[in-house]
C-alpha atoms as a PDB file:
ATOM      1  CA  UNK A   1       0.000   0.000   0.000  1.00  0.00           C
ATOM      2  CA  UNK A   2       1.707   3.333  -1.103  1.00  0.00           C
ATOM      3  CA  UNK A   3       0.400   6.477  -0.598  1.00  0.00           C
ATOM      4  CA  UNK A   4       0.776   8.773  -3.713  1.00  0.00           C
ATOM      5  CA  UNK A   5       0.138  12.580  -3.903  1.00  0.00           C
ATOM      6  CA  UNK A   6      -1.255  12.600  -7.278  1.00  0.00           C
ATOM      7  CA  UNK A   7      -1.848  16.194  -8.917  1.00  0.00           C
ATOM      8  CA  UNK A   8      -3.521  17.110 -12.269  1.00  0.00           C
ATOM      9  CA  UNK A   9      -2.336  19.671 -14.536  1.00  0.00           C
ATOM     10  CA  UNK A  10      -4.822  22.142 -12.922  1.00  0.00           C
ATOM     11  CA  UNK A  11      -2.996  21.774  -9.722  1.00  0.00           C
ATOM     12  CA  UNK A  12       0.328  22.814 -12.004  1.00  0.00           C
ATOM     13  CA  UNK A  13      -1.203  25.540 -13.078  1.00  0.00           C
ATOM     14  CA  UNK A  14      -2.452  27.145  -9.992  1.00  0.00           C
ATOM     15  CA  UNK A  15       0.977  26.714  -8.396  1.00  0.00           C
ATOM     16  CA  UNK A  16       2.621  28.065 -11.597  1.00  0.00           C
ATOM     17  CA  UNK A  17       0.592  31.186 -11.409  1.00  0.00           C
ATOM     18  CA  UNK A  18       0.789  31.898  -7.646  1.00  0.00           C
ATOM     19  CA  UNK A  19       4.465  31.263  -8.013  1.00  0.00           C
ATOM     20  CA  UNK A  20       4.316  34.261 -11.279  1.00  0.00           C
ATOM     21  CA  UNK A  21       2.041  36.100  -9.135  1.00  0.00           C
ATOM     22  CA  UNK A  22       4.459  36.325  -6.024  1.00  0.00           C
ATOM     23  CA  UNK A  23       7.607  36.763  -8.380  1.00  0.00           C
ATOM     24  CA  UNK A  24       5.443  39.450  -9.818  1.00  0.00           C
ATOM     25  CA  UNK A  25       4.826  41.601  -6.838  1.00  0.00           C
ATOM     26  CA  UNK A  26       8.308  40.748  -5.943  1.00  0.00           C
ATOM     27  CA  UNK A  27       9.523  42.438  -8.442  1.00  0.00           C
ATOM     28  CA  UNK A  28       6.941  45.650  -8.738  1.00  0.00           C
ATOM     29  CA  UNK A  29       7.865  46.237  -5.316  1.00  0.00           C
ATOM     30  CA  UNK A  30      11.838  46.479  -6.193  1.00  0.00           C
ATOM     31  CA  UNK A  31      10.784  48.798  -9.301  1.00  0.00           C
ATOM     32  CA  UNK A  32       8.387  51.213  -6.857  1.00  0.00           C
ATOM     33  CA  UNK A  33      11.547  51.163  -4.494  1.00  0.00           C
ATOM     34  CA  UNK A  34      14.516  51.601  -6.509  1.00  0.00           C
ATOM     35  CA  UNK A  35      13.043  53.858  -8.988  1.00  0.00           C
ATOM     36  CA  UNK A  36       9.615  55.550  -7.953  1.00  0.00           C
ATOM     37  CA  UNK A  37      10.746  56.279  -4.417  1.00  0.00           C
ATOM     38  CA  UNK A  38      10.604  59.927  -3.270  1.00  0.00           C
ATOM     39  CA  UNK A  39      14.543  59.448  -2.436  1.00  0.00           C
ATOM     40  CA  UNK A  40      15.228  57.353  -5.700  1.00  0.00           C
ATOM     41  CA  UNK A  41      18.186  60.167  -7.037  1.00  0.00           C
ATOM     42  CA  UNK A  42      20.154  59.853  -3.816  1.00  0.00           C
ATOM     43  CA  UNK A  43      22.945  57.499  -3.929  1.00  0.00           C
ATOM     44  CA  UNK A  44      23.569  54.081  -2.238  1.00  0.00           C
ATOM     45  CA  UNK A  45      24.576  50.755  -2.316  1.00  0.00           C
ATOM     46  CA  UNK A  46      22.031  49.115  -5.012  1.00  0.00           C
ATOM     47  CA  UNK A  47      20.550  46.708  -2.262  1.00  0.00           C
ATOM     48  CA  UNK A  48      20.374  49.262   0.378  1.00  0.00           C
ATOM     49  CA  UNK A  49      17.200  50.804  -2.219  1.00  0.00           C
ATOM     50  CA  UNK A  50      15.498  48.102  -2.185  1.00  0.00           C
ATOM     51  CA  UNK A  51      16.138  46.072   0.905  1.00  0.00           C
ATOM     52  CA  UNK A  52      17.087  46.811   4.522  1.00  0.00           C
ATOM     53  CA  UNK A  53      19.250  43.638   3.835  1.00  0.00           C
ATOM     54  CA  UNK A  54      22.067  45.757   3.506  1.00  0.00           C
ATOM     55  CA  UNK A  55      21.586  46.987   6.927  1.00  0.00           C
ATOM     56  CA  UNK A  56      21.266  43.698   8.311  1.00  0.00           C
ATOM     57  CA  UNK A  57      25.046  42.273   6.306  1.00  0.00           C
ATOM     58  CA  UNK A  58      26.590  45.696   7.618  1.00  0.00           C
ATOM     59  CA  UNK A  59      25.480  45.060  11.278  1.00  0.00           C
ATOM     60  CA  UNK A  60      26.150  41.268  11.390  1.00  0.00           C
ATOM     61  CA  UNK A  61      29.612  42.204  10.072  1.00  0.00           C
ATOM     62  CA  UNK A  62      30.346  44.780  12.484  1.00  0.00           C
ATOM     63  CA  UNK A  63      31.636  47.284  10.046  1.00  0.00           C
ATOM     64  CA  UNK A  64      28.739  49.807   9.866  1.00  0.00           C
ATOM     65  CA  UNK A  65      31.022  53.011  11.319  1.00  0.00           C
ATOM     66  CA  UNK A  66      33.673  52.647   8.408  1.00  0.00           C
ATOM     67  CA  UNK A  67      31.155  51.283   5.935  1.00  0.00           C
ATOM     68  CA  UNK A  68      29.054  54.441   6.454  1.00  0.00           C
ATOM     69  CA  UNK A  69      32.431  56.788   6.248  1.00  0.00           C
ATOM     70  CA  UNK A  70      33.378  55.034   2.836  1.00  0.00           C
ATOM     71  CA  UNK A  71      30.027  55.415   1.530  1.00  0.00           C
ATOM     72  CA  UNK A  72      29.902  59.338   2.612  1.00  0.00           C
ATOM     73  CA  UNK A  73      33.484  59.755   0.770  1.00  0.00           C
ATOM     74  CA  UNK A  74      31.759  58.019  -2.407  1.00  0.00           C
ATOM     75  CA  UNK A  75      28.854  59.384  -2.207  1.00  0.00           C
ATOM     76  CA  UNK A  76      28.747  62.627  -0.363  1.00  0.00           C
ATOM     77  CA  UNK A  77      27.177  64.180   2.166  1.00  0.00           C
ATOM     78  CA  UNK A  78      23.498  62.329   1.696  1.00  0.00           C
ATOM     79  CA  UNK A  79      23.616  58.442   0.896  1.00  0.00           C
ATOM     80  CA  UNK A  80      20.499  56.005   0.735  1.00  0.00           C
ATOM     81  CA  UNK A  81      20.864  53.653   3.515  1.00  0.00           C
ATOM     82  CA  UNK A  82      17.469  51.922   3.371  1.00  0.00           C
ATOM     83  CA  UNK A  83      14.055  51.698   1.440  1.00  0.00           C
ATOM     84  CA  UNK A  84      13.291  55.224   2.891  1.00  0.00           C
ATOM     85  CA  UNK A  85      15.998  56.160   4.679  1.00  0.00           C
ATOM     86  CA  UNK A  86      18.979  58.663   4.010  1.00  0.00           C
ATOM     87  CA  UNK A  87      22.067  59.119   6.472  1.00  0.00           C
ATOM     88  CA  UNK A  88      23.420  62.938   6.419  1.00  0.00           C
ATOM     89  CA  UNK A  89      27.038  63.817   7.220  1.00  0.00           C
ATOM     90  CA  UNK A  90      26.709  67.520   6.064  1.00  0.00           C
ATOM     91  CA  UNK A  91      27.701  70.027   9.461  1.00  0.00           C
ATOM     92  CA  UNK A  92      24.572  72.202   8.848  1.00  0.00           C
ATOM     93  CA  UNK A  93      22.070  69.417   7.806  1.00  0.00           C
ATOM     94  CA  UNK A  94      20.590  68.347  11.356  1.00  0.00           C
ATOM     95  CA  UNK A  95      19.891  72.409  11.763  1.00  0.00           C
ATOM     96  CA  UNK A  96      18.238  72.888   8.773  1.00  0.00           C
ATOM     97  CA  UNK A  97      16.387  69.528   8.744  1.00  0.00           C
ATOM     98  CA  UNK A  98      15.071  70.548  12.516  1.00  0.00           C
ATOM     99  CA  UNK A  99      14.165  73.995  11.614  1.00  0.00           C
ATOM    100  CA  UNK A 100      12.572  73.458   8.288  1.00  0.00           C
ATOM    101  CA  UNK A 101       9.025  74.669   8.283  1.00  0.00           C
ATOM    102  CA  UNK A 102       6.833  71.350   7.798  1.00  0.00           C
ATOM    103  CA  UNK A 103       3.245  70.954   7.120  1.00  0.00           C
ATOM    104  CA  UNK A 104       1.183  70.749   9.431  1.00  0.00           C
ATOM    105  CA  UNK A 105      -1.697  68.305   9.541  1.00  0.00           C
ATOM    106  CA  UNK A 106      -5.210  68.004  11.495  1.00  0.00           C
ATOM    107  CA  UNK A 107      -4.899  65.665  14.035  1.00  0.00           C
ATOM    108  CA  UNK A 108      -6.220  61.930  14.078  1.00  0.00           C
ATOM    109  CA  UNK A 109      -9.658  61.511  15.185  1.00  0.00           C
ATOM    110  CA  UNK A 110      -8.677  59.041  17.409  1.00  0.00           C
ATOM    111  CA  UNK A 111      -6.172  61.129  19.141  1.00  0.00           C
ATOM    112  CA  UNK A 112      -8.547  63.659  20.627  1.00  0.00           C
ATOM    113  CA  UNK A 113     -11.169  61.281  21.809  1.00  0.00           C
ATOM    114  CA  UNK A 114     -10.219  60.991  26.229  1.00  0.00           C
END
């Protein structure tokens, strides 16, 4: 008595297309990220756009500090670090970033129930 998993070619197909359907939001969301980003025309590692992977290989490494440095002399004084984030060496960045007038925005509904 053997016990086979028999599967028809519909059972193919569905896995084929959930497999094309996963590879294809795999890849829209590395297009939206690396291209279509707000951030997309500041420099970085390639993986660092799309992936906090980078982050992650840096870290386990223990090399972030000089990593960082190299990629500021490379790069200059903003470099893409992440999906949507962007590490500043620039002297007068953290005062103009701070003291940059920025929208403001009702609050949440949520917030003002007590």
């Amino acid at each position: 008595m053997q016990n086979f998993v028999s599967l028809n070619l519909g059972d193919y197909l569905t896995i084929s297309s959930l497999i094309g359907i996963a590879l294809l939001i795999c890849v829209t969301a590395v297009f939206k990220r690396r291209y279509l980003s707000s951030i997309s025309d500041i420099p970085g590692p390639p993986l660092a756009s799309v992936s906090r992977l980078w982050q992650i290989i840096t870290l386990i490494k223990g090399d972030s500090i000089n990593e960082f440095y190299n990629l500021h002399r490379k790069h200059g004084a903003f470099v893409r670090v992440a999906p949507n984030e962007v590490s500043v060496s620039h002297p007068e960045a953290p005062r103009k970033l701070l003291l940059a007038p920025l929208p403001k925005v009702s609050p949440h509904p949520v917030c003002l129930s007590v």
